[in-house]
Protein backbone atom coordinates (compact mmCIF):
# COMPACT_ATOMS: atom_id res chain seq x y z
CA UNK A 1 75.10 19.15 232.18
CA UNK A 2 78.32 17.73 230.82
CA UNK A 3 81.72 18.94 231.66
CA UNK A 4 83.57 19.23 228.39
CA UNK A 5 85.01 22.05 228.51
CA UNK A 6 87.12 24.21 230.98
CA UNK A 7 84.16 26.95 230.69
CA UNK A 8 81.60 24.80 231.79
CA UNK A 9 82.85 24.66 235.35
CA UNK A 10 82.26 27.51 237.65
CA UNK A 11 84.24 30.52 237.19
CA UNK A 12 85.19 30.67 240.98
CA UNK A 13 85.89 26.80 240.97
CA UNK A 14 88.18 27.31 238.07
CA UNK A 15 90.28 30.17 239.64
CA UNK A 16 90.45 27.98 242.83
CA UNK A 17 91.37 24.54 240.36
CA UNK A 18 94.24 26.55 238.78
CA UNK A 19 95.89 26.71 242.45
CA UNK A 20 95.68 22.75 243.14
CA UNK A 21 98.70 21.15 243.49
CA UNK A 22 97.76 18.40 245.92
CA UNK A 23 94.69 17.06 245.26
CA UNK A 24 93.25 13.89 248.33
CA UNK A 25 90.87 12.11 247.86
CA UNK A 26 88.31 10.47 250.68
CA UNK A 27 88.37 6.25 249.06
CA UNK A 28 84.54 5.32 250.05
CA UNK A 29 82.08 7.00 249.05
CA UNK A 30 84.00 9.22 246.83
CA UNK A 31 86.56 6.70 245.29
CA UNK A 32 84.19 3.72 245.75
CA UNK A 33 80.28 3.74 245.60
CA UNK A 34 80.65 3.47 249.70
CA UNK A 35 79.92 -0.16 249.93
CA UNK A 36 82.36 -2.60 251.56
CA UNK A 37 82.09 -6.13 251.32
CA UNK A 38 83.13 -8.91 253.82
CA UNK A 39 83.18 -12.30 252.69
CA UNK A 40 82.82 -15.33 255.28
CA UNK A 41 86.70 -15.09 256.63
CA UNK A 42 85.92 -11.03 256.91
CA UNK A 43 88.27 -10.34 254.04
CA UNK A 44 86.99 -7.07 252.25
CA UNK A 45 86.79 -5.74 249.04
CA UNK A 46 85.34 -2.77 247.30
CA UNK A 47 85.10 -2.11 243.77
CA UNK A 48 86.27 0.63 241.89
CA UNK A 49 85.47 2.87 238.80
CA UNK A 50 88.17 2.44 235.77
CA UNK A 51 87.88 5.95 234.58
CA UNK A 52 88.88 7.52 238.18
CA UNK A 53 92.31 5.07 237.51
CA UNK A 54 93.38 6.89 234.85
CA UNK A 55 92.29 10.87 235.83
CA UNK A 56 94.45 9.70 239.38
CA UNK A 57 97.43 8.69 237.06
CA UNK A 58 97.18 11.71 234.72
CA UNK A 59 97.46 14.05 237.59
CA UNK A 60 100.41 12.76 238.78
CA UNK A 61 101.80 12.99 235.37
CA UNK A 62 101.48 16.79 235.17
CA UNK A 63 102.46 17.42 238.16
CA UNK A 64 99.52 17.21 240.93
CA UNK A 65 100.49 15.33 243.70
CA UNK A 66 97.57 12.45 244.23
CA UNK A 67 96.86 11.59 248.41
CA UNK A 68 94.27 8.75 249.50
CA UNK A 69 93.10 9.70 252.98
CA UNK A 70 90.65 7.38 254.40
CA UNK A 71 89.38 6.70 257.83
CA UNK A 72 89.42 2.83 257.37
CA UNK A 73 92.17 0.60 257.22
CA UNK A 74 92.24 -2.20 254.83
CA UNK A 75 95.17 -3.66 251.86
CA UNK A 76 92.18 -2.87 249.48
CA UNK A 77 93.20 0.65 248.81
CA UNK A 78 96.87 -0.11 249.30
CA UNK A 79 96.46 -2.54 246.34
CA UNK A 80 94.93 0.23 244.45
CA UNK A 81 97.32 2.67 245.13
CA UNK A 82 99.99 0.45 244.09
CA UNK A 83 98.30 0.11 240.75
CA UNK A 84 97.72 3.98 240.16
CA UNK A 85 101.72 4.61 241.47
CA UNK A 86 99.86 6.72 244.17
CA UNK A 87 102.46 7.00 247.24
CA UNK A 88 100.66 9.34 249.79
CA UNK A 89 98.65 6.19 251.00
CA UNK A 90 96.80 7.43 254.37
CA UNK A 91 94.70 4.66 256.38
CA UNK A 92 93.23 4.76 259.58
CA UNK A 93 93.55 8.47 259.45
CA UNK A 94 91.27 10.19 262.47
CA UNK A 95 92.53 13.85 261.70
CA UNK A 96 92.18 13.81 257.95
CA UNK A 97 92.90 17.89 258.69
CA UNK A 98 96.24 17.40 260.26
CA UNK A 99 97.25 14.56 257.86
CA UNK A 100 96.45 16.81 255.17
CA UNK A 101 98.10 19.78 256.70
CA UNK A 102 101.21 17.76 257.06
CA UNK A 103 101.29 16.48 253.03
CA UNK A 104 101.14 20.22 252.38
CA UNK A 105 103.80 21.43 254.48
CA UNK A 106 106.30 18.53 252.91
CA UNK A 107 105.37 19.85 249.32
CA UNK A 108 105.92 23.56 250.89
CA UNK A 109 102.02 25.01 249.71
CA UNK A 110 99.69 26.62 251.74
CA UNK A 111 95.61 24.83 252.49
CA UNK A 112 94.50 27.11 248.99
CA UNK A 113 96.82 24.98 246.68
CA UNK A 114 94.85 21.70 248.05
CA UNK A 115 91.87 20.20 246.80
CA UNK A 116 89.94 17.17 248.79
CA UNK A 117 87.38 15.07 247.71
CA UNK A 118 84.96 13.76 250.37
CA UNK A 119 81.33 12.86 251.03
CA UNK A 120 80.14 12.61 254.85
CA UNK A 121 80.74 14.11 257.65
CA UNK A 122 84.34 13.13 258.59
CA UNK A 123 85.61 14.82 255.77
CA UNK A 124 83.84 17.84 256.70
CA UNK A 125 86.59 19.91 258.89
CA UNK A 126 89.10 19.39 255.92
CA UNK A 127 86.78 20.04 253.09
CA UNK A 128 85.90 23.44 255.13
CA UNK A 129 89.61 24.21 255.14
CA UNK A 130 91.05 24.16 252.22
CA UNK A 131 91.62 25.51 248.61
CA UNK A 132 89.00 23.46 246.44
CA UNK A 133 86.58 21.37 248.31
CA UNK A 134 84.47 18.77 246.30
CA UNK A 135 81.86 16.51 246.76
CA UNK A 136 80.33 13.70 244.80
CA UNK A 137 76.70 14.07 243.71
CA UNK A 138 75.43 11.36 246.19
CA UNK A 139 77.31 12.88 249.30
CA UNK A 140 75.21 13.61 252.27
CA UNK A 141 73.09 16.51 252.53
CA UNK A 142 75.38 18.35 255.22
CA UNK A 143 78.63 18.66 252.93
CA UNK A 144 77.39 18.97 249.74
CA UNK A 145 75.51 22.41 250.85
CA UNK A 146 79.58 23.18 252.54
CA UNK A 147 82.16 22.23 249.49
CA UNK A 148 82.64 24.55 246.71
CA UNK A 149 81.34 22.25 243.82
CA UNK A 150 79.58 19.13 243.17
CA UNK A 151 80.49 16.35 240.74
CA UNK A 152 77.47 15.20 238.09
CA UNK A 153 78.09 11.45 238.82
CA UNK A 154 78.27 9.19 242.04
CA UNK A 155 80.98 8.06 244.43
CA UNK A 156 82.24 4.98 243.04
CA UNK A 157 80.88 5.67 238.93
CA UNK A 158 83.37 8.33 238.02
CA UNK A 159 82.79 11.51 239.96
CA UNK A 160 86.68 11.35 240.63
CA UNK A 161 87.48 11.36 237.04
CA UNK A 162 85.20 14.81 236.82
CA UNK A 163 88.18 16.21 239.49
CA UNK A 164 90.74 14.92 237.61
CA UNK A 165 89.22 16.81 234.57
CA UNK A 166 88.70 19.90 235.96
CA UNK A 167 92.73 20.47 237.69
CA UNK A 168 94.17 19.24 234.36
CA UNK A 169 92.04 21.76 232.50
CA UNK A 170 92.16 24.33 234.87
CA UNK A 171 96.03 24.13 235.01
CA UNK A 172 96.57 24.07 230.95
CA UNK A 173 96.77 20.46 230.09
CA UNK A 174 93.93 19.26 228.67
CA UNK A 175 95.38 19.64 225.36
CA UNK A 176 98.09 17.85 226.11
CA UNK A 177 96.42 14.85 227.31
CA UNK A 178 94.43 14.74 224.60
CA UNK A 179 97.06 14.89 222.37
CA UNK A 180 98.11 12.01 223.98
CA UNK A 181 95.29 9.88 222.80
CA UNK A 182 94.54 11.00 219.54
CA UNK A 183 97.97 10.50 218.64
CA UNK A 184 99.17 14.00 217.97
């Protein structure tokens, strides 16, 4: 099934998109394909999937606060961040919950206006708290049967982008972004 259109999602996870106004996102496994790389000197990297880039920088645009919340430290997602203009940067988070609770309470909203994006089980306290909880198709077993929807694609191969997609269409702006692009 193919998401073109704000009708094809869920009717529930459409009412609860419309709300979003902060939307985090877990980095691996939902942002990357959950991989990380160490060369010989124990440098990392992880690689990440173009078309997530540019939903994360549309959000912002209209008016969706974009958070990276991630467990593991690293200048990898810093880097990324930087790239996207993404400012809520959150490494070596253990409370993902708390951190979470305390990006809402700076933008004044309430758990039901946030949406997270996670895919094992440390991201399963906040997923199970707040306003639209989503998981990528290849997240484990445990919290995709616990988050409201599931992407079509993979962490790491554009199953961000399908968030992205849904809050901009949910909250009236597809048209406007593709306006954007066809020149309108």
């Amino acid at each position: 099934m193919s998401y073109s259109h704000l009708n094809d999602f869920p009717a529930d996870v459409r009412e609860r998109a419309a709300r979003i106004r902060l939307a985090a996102f877990d980095v691996d496994g939902t942002l990357t394909d959950g991989r990380i790389t160490l060369d010989s000197d124990g440098r990392e990297s992880k690689s990440f999937h173009v078309a997530d880039g540019l939903g994360l920088r549309q959000l912002g645009e209209f008016g969706i606060t974009v958070a990276l919340v991630t467990a593991r430290g690293g200048s990898v997602v810093a880097t990324r961040a930087r790239e996207l203009g993404i400012t809520q940067v959150h490494v070596e988070v253990r409370d993902k919950l708390a951190c979470v609770d305390a990006m809402a309470s700076q933008l004044g909203i309430g758990r039901e206006s946030v949406a997270f994006m996670g895919d094992d089980l440390p991201d399963l306290q906040v997923l199970t708290a707040v306003g639209l909880a989503v998981a990528p198709a290849d997240a484990h077993p445990w919290v995709r049967e616990r988050v409201h929807w599931r992407t079509r694609l993979a962490g790491g191969h554009g199953a961000a982008r399908e968030v992205c997609d849904l809050l901009l269409a949910a909250g009236g702006h597809a048209d406007s972004v593709l306006a954007r692009y066809l020149g309108a």
